[in-house]
C-alpha atoms as a PDB file:
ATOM      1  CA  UNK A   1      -3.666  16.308 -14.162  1.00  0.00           C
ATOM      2  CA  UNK A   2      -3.924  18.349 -10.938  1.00  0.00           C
ATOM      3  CA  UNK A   3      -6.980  17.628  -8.923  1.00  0.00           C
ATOM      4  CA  UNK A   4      -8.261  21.110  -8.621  1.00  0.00           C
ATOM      5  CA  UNK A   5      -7.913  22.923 -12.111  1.00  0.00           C
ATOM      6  CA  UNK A   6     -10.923  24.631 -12.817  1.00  0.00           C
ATOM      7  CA  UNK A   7     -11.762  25.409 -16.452  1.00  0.00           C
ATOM      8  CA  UNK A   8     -14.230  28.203 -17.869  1.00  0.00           C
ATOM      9  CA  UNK A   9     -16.425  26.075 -19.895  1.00  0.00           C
ATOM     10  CA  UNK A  10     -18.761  29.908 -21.230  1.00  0.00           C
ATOM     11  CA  UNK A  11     -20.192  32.332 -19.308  1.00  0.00           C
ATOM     12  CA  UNK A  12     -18.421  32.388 -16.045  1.00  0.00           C
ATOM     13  CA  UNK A  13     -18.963  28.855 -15.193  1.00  0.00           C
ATOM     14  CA  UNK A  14     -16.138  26.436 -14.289  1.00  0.00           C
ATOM     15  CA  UNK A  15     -15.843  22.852 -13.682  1.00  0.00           C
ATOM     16  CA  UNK A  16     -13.207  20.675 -11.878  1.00  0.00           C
ATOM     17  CA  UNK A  17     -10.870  19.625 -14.743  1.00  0.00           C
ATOM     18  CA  UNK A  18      -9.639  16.499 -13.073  1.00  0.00           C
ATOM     19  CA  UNK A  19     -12.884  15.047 -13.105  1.00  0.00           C
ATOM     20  CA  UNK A  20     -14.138  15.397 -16.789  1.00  0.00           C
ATOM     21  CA  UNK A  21     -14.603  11.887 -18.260  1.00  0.00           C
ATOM     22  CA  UNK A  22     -15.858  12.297 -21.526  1.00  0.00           C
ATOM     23  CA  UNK A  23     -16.289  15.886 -23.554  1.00  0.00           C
ATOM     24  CA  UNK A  24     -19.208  14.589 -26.076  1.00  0.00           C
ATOM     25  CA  UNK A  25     -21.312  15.919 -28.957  1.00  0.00           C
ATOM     26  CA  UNK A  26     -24.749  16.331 -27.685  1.00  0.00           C
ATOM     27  CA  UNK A  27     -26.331  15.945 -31.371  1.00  0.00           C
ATOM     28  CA  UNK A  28     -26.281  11.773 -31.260  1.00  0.00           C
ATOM     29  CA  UNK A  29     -29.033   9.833 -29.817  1.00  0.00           C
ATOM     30  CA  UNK A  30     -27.746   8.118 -27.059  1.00  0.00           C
ATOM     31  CA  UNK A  31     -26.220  11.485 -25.844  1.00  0.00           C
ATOM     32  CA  UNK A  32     -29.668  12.740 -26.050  1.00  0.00           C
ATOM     33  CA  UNK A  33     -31.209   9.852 -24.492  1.00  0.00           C
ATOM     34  CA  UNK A  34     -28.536  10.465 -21.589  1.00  0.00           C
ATOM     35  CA  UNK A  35     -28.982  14.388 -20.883  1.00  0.00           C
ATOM     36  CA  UNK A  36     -32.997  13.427 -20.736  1.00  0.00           C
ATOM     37  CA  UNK A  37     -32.408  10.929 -17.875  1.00  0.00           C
ATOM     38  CA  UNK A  38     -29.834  13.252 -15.639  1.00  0.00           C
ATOM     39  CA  UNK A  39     -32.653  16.065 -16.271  1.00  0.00           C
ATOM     40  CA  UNK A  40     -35.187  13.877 -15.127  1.00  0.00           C
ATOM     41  CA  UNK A  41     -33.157  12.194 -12.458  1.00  0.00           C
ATOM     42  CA  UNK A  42     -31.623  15.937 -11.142  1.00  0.00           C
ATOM     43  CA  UNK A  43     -27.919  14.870 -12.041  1.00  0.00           C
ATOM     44  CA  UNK A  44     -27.945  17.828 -14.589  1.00  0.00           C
ATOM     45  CA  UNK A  45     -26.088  20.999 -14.574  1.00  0.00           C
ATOM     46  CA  UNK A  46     -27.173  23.381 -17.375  1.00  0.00           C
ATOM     47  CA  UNK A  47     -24.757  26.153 -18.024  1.00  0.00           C
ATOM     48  CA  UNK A  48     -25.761  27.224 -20.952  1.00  0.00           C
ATOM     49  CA  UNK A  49     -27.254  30.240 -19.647  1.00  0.00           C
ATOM     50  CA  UNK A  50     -30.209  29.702 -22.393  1.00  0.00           C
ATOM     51  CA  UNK A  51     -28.111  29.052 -25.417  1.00  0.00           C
ATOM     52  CA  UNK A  52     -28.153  26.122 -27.047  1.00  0.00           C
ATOM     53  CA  UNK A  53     -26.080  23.129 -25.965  1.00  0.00           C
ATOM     54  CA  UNK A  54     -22.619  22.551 -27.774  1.00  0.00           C
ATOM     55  CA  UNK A  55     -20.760  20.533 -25.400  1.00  0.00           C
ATOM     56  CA  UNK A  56     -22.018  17.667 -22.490  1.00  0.00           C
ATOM     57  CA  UNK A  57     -19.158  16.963 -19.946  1.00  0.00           C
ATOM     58  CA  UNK A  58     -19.651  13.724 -18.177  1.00  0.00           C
ATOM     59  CA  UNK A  59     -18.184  13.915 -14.466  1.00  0.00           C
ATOM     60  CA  UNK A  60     -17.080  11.715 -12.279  1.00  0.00           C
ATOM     61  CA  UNK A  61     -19.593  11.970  -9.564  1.00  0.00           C
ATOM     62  CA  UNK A  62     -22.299  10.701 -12.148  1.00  0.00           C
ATOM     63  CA  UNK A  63     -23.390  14.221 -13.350  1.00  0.00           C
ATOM     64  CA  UNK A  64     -23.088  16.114 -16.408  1.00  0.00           C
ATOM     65  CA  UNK A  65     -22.435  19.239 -17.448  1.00  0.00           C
ATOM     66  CA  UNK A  66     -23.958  21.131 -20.578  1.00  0.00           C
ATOM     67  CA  UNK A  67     -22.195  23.954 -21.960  1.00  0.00           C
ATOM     68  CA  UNK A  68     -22.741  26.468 -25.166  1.00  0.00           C
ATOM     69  CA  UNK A  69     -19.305  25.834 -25.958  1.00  0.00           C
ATOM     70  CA  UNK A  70     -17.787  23.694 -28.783  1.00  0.00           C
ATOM     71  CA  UNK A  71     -16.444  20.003 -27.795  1.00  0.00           C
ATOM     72  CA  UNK A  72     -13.005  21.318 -29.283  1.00  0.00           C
ATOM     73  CA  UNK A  73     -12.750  24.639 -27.012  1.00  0.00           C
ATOM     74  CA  UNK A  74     -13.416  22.721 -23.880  1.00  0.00           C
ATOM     75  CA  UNK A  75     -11.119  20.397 -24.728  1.00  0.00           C
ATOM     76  CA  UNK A  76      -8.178  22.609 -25.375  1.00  0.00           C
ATOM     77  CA  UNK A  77      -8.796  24.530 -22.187  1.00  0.00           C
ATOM     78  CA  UNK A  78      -8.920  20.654 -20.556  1.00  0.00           C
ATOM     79  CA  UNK A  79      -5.526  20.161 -21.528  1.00  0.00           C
ATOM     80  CA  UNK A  80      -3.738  23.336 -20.429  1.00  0.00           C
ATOM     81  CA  UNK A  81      -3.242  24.415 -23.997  1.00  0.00           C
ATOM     82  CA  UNK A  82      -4.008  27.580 -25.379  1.00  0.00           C
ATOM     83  CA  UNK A  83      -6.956  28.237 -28.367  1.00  0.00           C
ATOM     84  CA  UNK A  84      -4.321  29.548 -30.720  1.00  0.00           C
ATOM     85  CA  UNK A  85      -2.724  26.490 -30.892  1.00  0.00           C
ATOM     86  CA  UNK A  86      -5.646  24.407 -32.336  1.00  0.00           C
END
């Protein structure tokens, strides 16, 4: 995957696609637990713009991502393919 491949994960905002780990629910407990901590700890980035949370990307740097987009979207767009296809 190229290192600098942005991705429009809703509203304008993009993230690095070559350093998504994980594109996760944020509905289970553990996920929950998670987003808490980076809030508290300042290693989240909320770009939901006010909506509600869909989709947490966990980076590589240690920081995650929340997005009002579904899991599935982002991870289409992740792999280069288009929405149609899914």
């Amino acid at each position: 995957m190229d290192a600098f491949r942005f991705i429009n994960i809703g509203f304008g905002n993009t993230v690095n696609a070559g350093k998504i780990i994980a594109i996760v629910s944020p509905d289970s407990a553990p996920v929950k637990r998670l987003v808490s901590k980076a809030r508290e700890d300042g290693r989240a980035v909320d770009a939901t713009q006010g909506r509600k949370t869909k989709a947490v990307l966990i980076m590589e740097n240690d920081r995650i991502v929340l997005s009002a987009l579904l899991p599935e979207t982002i991870s289409v767009r992740a792999q280069g393919r288009k929405e149609e296809e899914i």
